[in-house]
N, C-alpha and C. Protein backbone atom coordinates (compact mmCIF):
# COMPACT_ATOMS: atom_id res chain seq x y z
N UNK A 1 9.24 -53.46 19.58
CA UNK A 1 8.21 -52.52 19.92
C UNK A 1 7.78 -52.79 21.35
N UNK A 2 7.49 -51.90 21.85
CA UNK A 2 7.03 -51.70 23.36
C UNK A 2 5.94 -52.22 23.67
N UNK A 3 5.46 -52.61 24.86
CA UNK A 3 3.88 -52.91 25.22
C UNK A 3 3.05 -51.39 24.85
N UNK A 4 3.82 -49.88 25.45
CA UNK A 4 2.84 -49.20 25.28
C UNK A 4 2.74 -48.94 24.04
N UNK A 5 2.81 -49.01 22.82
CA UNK A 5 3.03 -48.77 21.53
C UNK A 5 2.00 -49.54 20.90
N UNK A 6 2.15 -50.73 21.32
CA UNK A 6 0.62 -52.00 20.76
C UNK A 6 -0.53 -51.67 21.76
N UNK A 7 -0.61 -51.20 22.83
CA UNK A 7 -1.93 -50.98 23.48
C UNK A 7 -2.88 -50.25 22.67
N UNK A 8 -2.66 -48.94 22.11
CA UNK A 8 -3.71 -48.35 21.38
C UNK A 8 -4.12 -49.69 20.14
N UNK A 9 -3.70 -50.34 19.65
CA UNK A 9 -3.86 -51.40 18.48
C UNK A 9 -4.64 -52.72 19.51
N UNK A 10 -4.54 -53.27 20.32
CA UNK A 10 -4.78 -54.04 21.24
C UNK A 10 -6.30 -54.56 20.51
N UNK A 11 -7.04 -53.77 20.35
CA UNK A 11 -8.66 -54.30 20.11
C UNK A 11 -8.82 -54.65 18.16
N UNK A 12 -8.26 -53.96 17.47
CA UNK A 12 -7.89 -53.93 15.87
C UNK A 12 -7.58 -55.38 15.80
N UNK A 13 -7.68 -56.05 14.87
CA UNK A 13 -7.60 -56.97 14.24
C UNK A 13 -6.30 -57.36 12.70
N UNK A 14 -5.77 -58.00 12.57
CA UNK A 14 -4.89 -58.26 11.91
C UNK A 14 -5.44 -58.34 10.33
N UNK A 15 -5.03 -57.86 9.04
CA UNK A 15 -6.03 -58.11 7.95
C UNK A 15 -5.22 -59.43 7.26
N UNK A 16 -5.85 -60.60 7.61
CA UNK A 16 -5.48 -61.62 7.13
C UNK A 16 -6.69 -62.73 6.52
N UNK A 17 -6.53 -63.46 5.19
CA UNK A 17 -7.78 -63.41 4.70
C UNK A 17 -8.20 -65.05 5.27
N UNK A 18 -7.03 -65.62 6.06
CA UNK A 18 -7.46 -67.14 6.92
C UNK A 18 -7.78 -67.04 7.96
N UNK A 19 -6.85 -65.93 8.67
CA UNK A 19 -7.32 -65.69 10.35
C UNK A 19 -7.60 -64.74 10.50
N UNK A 20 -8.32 -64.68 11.95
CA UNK A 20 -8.31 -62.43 12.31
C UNK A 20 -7.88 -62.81 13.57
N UNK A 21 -6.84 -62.57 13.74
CA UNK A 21 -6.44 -62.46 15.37
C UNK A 21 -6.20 -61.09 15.54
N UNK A 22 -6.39 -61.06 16.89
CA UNK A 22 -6.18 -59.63 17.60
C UNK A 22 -4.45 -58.85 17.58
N UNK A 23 -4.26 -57.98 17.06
CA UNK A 23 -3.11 -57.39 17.13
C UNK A 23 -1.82 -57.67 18.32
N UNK A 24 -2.61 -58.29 19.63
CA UNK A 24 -1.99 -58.30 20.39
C UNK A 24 -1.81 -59.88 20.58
N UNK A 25 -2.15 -60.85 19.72
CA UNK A 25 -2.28 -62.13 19.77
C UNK A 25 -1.09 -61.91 18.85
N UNK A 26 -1.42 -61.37 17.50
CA UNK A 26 -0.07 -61.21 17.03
C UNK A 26 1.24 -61.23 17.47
N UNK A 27 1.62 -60.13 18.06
CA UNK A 27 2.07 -60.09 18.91
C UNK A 27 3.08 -60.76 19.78
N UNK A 28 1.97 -61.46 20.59
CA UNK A 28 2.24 -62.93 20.69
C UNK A 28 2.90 -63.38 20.47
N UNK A 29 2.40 -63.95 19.16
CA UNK A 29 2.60 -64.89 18.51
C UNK A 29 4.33 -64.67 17.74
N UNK A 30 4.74 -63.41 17.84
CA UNK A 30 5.64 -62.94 17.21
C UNK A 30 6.98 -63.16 18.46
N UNK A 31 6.55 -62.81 19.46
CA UNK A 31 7.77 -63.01 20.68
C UNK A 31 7.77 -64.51 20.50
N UNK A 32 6.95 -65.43 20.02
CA UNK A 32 7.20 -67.08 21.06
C UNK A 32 7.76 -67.41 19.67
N UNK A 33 7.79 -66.57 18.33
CA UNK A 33 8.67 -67.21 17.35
C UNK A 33 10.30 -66.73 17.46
N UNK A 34 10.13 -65.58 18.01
CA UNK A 34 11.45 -65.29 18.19
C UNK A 34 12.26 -66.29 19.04
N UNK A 35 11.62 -66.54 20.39
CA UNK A 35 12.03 -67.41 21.35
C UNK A 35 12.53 -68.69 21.04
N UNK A 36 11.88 -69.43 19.89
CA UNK A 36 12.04 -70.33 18.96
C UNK A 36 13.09 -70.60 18.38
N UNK A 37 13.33 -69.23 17.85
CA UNK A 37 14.08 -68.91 16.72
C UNK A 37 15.88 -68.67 17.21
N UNK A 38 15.30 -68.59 18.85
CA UNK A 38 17.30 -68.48 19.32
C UNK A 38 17.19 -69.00 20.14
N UNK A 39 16.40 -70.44 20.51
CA UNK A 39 16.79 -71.76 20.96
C UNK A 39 17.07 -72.48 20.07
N UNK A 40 16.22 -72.50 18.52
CA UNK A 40 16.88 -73.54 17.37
C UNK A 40 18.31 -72.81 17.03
N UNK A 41 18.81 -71.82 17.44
CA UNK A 41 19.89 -71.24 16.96
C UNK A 41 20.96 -71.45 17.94
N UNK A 42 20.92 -72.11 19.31
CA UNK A 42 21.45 -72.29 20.56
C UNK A 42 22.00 -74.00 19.63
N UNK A 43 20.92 -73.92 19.95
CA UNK A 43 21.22 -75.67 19.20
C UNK A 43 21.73 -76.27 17.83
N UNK A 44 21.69 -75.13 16.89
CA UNK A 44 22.04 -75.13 15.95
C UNK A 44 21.61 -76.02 14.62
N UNK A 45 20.51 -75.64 15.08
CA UNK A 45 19.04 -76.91 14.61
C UNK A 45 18.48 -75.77 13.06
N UNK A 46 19.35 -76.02 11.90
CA UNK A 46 18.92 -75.17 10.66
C UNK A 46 17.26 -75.42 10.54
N UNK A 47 16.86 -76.59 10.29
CA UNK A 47 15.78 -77.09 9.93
C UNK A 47 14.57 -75.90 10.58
N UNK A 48 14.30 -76.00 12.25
CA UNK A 48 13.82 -75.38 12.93
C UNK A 48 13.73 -73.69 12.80
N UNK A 49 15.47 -73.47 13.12
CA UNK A 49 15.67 -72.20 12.34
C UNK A 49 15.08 -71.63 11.27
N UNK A 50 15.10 -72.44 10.24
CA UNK A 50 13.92 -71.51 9.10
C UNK A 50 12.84 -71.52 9.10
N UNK A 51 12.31 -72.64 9.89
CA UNK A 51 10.78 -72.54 10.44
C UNK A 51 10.54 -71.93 11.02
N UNK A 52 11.01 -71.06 12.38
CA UNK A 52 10.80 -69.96 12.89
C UNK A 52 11.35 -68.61 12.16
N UNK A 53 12.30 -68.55 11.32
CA UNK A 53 12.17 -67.73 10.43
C UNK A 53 11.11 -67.21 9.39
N UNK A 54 10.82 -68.11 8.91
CA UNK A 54 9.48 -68.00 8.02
C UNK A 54 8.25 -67.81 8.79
N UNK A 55 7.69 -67.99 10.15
CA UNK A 55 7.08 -67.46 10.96
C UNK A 55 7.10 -66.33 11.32
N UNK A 56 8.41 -65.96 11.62
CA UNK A 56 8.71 -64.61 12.10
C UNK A 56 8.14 -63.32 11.09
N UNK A 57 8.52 -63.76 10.03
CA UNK A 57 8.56 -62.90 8.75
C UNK A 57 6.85 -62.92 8.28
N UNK A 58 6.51 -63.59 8.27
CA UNK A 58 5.11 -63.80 7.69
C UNK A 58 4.01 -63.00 9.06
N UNK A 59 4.10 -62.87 10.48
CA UNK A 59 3.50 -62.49 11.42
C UNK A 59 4.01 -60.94 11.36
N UNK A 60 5.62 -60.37 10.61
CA UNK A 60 5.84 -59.22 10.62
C UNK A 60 4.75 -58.67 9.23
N UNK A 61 5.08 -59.23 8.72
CA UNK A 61 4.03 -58.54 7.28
C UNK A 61 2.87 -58.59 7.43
N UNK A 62 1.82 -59.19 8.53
CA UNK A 62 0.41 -59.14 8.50
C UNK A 62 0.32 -58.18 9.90
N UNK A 63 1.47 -57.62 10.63
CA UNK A 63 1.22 -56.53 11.47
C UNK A 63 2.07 -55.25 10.51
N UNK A 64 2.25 -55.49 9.86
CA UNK A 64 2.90 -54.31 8.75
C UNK A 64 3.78 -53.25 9.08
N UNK A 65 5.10 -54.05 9.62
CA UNK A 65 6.17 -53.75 10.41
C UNK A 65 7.33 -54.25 9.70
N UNK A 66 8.47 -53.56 9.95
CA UNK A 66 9.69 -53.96 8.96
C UNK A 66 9.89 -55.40 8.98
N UNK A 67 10.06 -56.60 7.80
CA UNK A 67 9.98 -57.67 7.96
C UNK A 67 11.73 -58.58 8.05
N UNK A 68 12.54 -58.70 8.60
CA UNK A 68 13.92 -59.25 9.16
C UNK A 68 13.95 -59.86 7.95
N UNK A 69 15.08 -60.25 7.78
CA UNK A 69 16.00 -60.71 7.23
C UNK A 69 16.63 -61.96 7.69
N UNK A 70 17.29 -63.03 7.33
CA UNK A 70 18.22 -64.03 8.27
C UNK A 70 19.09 -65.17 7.07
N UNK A 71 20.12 -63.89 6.94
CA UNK A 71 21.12 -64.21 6.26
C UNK A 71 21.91 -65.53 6.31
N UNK A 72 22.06 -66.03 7.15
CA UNK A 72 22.44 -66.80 7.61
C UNK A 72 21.85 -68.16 7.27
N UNK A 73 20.60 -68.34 6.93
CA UNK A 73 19.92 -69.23 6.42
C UNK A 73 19.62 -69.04 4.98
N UNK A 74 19.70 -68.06 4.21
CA UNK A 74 19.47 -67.56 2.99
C UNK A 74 18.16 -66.87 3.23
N UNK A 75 17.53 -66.09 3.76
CA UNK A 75 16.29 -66.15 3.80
C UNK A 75 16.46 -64.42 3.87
N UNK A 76 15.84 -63.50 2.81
CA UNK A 76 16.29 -62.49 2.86
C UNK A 76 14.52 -61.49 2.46
């Protein structure tokens, strides 16, 4: 998704019943797991890999956006 696409969402809040971060913290938080997620995959570091998998996936479902898949680890 685009920057201009999350700007209208930017001030909204995430409905999560531990945190409320800002949509765009989300966000965030969602690129630096990806980033994560294909340096542990550079390295070939499984462990890491599903830890940023399971990040990835859990930050897609509390912005309520299609949630990935990663076959490759079993994680579906």
């Amino acid at each position: 998704m685009t920057a201009i696409m999350s700007l209208n969402q930017e001030t909204s809040t995430t409905s999560n019943s531990e945190n409320n971060f800002s949509t765009g913290q989300s966000w965030g938080a969602l690129r630096k797991a990806w980033k994560g997620y294909r340096i542990a995959k550079v390295h070939n570091d499984n462990v890491r890999m599903t830890e940023y998998a399971n990040k990835i996936r859990k930050i897609q479902g509390e912005l309520g956006i299609n949630v990935a898949s990663f076959p490759n680890l079993g994680i579906a």
